[in-house]
N, C-alpha and C. Protein backbone atom coordinates (compact mmCIF):
# COMPACT_ATOMS: atom_id res chain seq x y z
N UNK A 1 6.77 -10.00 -6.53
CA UNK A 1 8.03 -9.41 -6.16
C UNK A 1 8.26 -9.68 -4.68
N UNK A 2 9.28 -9.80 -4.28
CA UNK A 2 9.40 -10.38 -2.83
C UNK A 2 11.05 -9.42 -2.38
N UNK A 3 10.79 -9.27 -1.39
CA UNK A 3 12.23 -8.34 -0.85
C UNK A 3 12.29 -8.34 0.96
N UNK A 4 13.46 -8.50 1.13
CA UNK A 4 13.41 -8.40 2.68
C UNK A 4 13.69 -7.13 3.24
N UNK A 5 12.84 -6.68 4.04
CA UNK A 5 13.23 -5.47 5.03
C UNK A 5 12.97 -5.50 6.44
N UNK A 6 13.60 -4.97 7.12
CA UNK A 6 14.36 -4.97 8.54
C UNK A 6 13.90 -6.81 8.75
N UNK A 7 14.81 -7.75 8.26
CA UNK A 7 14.54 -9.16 8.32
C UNK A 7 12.59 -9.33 8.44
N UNK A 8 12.45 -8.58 7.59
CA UNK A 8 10.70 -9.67 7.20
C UNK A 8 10.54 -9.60 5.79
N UNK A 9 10.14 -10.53 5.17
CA UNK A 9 10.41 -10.96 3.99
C UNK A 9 8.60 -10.49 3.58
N UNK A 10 8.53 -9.59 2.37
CA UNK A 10 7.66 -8.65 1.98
C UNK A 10 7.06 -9.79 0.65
N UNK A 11 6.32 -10.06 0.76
CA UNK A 11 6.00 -10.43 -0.85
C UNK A 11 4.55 -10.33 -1.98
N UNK A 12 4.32 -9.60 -2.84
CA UNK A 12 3.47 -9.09 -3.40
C UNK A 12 2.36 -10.43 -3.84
N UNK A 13 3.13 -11.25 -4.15
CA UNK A 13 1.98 -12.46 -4.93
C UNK A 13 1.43 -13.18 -3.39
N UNK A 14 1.83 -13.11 -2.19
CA UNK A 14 1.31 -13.29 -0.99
C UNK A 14 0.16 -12.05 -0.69
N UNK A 15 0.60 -11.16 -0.07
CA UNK A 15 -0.20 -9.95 0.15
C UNK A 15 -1.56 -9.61 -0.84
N UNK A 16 -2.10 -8.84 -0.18
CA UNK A 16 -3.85 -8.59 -0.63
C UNK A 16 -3.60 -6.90 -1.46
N UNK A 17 -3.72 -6.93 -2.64
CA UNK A 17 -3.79 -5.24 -3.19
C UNK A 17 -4.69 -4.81 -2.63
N UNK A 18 -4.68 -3.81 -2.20
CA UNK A 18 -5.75 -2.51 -1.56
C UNK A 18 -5.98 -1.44 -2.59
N UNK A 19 -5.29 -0.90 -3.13
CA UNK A 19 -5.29 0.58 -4.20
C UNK A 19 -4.01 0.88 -4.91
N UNK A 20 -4.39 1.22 -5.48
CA UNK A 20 -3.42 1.99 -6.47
C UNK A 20 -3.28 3.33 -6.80
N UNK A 21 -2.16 4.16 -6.57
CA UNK A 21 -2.11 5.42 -7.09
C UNK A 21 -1.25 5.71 -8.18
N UNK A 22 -1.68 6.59 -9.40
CA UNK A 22 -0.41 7.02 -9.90
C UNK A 22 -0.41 8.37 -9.80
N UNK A 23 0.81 9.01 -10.32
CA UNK A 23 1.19 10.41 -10.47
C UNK A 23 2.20 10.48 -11.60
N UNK A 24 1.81 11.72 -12.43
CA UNK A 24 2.48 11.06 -13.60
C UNK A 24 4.13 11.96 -13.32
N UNK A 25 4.00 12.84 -12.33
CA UNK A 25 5.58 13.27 -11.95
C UNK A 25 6.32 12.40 -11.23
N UNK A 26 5.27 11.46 -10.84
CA UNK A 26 6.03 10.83 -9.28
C UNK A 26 5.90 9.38 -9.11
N UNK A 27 6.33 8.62 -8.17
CA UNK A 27 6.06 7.24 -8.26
C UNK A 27 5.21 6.61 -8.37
N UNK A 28 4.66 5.26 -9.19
CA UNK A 28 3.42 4.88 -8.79
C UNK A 28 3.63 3.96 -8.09
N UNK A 29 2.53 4.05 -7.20
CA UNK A 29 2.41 3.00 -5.92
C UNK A 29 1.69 1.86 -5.83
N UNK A 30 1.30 0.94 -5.21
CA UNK A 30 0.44 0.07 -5.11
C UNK A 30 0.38 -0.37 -3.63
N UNK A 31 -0.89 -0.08 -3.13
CA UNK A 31 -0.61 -0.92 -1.68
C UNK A 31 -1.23 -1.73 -1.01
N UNK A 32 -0.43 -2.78 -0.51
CA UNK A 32 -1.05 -3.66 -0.08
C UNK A 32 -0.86 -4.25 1.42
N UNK A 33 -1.26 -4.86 1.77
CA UNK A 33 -1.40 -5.63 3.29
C UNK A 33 -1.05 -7.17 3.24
N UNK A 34 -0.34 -7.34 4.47
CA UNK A 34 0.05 -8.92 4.57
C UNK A 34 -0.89 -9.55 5.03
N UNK A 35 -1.06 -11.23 5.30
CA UNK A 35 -1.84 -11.85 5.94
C UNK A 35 -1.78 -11.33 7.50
N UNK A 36 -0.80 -10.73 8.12
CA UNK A 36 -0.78 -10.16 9.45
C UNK A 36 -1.21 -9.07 9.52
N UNK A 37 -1.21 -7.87 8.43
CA UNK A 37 -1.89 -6.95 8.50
C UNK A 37 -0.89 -5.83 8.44
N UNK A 38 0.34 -6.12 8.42
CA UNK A 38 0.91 -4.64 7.38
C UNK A 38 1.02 -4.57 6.31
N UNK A 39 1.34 -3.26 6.26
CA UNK A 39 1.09 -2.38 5.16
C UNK A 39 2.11 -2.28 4.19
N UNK A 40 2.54 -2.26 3.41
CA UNK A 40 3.21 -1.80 2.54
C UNK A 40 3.34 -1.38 0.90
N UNK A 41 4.26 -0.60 0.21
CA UNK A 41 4.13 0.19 -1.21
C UNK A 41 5.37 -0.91 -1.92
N UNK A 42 4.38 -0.99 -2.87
CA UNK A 42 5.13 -1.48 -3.93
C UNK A 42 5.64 -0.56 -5.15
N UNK A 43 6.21 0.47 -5.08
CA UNK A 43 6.64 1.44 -5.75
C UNK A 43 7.69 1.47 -7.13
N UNK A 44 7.44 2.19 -8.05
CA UNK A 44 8.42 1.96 -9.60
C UNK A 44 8.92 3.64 -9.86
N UNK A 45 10.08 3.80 -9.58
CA UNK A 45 10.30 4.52 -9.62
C UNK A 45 10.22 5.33 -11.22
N UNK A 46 10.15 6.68 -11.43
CA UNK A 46 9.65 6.73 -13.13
C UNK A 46 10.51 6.94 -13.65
N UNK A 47 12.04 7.10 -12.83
CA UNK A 47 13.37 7.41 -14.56
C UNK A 47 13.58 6.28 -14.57
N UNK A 48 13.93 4.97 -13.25
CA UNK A 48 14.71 3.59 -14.25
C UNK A 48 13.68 2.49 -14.12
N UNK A 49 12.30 3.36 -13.95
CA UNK A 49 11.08 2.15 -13.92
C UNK A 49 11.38 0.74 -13.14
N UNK A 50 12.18 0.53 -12.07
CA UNK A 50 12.91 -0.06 -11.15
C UNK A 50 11.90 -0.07 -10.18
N UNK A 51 11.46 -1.72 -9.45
CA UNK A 51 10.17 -1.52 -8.72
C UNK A 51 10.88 -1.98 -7.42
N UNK A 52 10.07 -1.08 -6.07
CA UNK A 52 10.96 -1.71 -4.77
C UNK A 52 10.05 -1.64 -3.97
N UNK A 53 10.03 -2.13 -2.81
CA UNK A 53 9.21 -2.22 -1.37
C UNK A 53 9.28 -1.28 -0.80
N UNK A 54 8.07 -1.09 -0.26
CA UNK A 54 8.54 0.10 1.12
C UNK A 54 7.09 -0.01 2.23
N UNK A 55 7.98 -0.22 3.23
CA UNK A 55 7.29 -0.75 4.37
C UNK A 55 6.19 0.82 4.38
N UNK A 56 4.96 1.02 5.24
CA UNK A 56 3.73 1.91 4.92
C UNK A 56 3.61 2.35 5.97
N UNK A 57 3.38 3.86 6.52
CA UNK A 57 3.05 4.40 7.81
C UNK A 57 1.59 4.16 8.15
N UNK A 58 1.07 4.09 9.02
CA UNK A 58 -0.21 4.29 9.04
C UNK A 58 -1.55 5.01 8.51
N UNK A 59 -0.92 6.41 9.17
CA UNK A 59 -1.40 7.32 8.66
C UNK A 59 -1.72 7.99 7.33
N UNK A 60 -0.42 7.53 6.45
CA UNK A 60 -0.23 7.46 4.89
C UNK A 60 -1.40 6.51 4.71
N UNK A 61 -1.43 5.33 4.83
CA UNK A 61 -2.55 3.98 4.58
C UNK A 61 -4.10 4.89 4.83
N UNK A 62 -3.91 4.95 5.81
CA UNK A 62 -5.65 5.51 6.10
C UNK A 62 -6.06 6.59 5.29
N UNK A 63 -5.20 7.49 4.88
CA UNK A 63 -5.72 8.35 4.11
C UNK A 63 -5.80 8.12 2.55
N UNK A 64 -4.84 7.48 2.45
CA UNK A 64 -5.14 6.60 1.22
C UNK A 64 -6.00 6.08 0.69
N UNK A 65 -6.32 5.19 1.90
CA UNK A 65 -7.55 4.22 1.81
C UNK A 65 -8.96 5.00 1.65
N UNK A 66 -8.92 6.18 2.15
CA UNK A 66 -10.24 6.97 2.40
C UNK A 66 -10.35 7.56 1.03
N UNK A 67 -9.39 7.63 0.28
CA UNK A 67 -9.48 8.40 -0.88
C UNK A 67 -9.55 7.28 -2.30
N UNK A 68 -8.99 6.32 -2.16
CA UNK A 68 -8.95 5.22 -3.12
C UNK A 68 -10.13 4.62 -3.28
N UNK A 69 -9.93 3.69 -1.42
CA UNK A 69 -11.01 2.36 -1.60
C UNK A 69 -11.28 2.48 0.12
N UNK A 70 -12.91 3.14 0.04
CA UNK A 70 -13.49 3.71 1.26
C UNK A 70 -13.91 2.21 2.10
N UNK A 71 -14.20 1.16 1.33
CA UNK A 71 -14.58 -0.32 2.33
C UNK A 71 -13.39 -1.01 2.80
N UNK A 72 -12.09 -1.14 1.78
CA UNK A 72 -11.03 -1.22 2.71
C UNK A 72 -10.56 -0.16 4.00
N UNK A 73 -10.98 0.83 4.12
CA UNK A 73 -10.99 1.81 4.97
C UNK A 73 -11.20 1.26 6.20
N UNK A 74 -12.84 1.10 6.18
CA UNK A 74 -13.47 1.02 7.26
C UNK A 74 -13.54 -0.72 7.88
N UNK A 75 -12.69 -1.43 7.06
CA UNK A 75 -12.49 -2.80 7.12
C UNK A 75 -11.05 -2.44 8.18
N UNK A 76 -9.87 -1.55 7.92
CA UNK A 76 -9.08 -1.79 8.76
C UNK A 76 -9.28 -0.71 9.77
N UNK A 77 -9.92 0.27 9.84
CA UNK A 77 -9.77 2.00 10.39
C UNK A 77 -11.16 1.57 10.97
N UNK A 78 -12.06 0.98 10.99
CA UNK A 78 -13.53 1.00 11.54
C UNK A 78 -14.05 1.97 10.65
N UNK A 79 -15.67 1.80 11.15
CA UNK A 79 -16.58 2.70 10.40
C UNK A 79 -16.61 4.00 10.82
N UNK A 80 -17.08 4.79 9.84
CA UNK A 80 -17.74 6.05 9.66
C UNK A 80 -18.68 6.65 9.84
N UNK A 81 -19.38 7.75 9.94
CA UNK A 81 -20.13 8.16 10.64
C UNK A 81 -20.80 8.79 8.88
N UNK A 82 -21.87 8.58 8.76
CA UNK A 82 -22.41 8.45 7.15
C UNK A 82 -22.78 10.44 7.05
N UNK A 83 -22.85 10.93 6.05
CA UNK A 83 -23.10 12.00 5.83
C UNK A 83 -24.91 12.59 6.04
């Protein structure tokens, strides 16, 4: 899927998947990273199952990542301090 936002052209079969969330009230997401290193949701909305881009905050990403997929984490966020 490919879409332009604020003129940068987003595209899923380029970009690297990182995780996936679903929710069965709410959108499911998918997110991934460009070869430059942002972030963004590939999102389907659940009444017209209609899939769209959406550029990714940081902070959303990292916590994500900590909860999904802990080596992509510490691949973009650095390491952790082990339990």
């Amino acid at each position: 899927m490919k879409q332009i936002i604020n003129n940068k052209l987003f595209d899923t079969a380029k970009a690297r998947l990182l995780c996936e969330s679903f929710c069965m009230l709410a959108e499911n997401n998918k997110l991934y990273v460009t070869e430059s290193g942002v972030f963004f949701f590939q999102k389907q909305n659940p009444i017209s199952k209609e899939y769209y881009l959406v550029p990714a905050e940081k902070e959303r990403v990292a916590g994500l990542l900590a909860e999904k997929n802990p080596d992509a984490y510490m691949e973009f966020f650095g390491k952790v301090e082990e339990a």
